[in-house]
C-alpha atoms as a PDB file:
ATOM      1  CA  UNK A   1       0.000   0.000   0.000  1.00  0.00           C
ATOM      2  CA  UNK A   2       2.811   2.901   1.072  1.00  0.00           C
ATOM      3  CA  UNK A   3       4.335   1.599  -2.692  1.00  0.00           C
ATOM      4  CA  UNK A   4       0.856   2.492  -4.504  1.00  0.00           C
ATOM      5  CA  UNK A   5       1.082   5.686  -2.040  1.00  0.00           C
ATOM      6  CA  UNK A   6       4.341   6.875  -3.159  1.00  0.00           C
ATOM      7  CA  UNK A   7       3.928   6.262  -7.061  1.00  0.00           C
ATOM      8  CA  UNK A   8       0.775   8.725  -6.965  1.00  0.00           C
ATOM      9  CA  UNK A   9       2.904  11.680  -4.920  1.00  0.00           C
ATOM     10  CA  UNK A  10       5.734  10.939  -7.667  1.00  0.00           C
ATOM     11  CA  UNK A  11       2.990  11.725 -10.319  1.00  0.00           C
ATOM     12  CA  UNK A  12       2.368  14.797  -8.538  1.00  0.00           C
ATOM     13  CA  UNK A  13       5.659  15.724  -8.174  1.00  0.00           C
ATOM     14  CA  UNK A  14       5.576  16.421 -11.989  1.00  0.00           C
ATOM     15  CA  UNK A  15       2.288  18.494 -12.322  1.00  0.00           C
ATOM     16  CA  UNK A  16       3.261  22.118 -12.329  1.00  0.00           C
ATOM     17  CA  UNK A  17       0.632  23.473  -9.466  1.00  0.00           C
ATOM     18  CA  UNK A  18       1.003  20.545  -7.431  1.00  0.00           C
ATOM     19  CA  UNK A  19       0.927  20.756  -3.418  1.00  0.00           C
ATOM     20  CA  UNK A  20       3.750  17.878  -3.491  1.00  0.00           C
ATOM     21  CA  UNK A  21       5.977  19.869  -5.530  1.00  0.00           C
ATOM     22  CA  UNK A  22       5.283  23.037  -3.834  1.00  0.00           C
ATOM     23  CA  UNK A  23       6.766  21.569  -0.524  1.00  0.00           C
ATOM     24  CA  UNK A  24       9.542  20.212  -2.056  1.00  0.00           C
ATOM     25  CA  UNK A  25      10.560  23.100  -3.997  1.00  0.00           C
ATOM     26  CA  UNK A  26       9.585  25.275  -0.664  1.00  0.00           C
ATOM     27  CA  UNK A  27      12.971  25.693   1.542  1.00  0.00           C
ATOM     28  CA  UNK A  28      13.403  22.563   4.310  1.00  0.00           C
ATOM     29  CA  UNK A  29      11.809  24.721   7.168  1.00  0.00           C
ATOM     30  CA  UNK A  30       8.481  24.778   5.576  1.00  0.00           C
ATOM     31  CA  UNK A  31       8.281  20.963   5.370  1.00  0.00           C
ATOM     32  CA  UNK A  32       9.125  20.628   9.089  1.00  0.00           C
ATOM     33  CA  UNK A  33       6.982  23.420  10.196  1.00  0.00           C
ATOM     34  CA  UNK A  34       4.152  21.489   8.407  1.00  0.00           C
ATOM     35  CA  UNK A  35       5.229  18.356   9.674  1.00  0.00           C
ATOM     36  CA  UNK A  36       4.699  19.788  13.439  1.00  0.00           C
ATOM     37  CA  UNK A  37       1.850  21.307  12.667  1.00  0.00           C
ATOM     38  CA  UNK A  38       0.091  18.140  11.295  1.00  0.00           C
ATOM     39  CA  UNK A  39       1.622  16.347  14.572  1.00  0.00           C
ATOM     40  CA  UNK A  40      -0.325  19.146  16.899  1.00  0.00           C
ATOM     41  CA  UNK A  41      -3.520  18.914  14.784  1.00  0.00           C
ATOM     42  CA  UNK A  42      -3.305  14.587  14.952  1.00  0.00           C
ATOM     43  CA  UNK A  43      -2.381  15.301  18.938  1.00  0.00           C
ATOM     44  CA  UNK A  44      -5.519  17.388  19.071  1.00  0.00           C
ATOM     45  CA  UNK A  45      -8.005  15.328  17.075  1.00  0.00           C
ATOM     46  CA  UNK A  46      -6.850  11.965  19.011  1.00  0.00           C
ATOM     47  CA  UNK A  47      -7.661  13.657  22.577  1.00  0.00           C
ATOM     48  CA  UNK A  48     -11.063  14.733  20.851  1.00  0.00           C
ATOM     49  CA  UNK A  49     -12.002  11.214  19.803  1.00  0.00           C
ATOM     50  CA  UNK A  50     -10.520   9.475  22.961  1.00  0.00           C
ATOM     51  CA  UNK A  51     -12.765  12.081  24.985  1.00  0.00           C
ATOM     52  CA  UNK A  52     -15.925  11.525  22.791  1.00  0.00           C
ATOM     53  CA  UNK A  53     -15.442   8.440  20.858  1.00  0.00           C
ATOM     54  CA  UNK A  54     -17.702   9.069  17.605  1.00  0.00           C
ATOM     55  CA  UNK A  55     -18.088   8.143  14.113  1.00  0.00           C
ATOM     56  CA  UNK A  56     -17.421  12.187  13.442  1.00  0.00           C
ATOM     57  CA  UNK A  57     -14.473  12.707  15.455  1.00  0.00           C
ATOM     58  CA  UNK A  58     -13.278   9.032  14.076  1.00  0.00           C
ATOM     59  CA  UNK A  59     -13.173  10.428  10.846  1.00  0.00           C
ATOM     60  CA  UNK A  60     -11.209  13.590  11.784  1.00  0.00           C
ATOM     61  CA  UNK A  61      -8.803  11.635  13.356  1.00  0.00           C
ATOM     62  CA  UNK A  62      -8.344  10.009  10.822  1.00  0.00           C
ATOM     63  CA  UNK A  63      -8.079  12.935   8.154  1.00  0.00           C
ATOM     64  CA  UNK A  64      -5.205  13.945  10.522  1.00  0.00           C
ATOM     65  CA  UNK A  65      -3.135  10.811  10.643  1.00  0.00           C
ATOM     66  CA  UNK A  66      -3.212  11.198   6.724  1.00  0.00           C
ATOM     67  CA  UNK A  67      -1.540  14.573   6.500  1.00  0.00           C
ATOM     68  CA  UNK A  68       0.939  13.557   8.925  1.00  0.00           C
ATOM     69  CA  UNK A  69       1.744  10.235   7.325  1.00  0.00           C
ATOM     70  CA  UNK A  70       1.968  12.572   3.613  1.00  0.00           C
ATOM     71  CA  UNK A  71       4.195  15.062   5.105  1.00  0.00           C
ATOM     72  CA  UNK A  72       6.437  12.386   6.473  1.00  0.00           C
ATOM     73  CA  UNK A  73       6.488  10.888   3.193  1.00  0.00           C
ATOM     74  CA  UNK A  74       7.415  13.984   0.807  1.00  0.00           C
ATOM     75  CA  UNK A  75      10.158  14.681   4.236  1.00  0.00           C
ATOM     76  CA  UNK A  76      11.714  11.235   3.106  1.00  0.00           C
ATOM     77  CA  UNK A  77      11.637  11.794  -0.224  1.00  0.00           C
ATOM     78  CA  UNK A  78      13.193  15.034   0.450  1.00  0.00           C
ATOM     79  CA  UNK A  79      16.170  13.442   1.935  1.00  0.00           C
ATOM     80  CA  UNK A  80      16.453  10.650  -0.971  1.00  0.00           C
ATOM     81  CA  UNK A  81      15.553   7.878   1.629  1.00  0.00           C
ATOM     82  CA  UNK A  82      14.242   4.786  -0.142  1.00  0.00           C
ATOM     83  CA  UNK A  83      11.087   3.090   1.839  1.00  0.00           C
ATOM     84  CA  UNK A  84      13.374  -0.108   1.227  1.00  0.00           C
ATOM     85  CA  UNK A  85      16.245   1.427   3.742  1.00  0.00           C
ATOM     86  CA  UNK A  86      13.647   1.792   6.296  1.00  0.00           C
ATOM     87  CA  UNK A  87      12.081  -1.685   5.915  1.00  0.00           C
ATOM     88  CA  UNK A  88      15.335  -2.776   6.015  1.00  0.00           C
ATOM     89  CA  UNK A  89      15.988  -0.898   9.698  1.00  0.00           C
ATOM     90  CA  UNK A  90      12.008  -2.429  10.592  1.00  0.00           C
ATOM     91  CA  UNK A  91      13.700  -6.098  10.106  1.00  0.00           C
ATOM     92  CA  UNK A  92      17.163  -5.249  12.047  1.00  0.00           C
ATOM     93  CA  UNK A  93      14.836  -3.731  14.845  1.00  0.00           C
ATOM     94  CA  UNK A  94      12.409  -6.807  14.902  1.00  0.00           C
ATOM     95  CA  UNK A  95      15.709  -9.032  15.792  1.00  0.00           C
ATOM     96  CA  UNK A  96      16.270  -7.348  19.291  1.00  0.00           C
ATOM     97  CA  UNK A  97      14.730  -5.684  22.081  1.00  0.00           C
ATOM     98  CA  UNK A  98      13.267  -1.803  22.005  1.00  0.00           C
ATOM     99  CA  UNK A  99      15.078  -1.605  24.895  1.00  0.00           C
ATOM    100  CA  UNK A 100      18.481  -3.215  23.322  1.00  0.00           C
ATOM    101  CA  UNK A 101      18.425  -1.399  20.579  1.00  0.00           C
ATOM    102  CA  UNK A 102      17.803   2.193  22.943  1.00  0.00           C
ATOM    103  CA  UNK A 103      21.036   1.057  24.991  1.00  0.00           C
ATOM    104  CA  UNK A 104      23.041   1.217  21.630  1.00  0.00           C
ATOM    105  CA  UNK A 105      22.044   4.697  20.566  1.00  0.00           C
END
């Protein structure tokens, strides 16, 4: 699914007026601004629908998680990380501990 997801913000990397291409063009500090800004707004809709769980507060939850998850995709593909490197670092991590692998940092 995060393959399919990528190969559509690729295609909109090329279309002039895109959003996509607008943050990456945009200087670094705009896509981390946005990036903390969607992490506030998830933070805020998440205490919203643990307070009042709802099909309408649900939704905006959800909403939120998927601007996150898109700004922390065009951020790696900002920094030329392939989604294979990070699968890669899922697999190393699923070998050990969480708490292992924090002692080695």
């Amino acid at each position: 699914m995060i393959n399919k997801i990528i190969r559509i913000l690729k295609k909109k990397f090329i279309v002039s007026k895109s959003y996509s291409k607008k943050i990456l063009f945009n200087s670094f500090d705009f896509l981390i601004k946005k990036i903390f800004e969607e992490t506030i707004e998830c933070l805020l809709s998440f205490n919203k629908y643990n307070f009042n769980k709802n099909c309408y507060n649900r939704y905006f939850f959800i909403k939120e998680i998927c601007d996150l998850l898109y700004h922390i995709i065009i951020f790696i593909s900002y920094n030329n990380i392939s989604f294979l490197e990070i699968e890669k670092e899922f697999f190393r991590r699923n070998k050990i501990s969480g708490l292992k692998e924090k002692n080695f940092r």
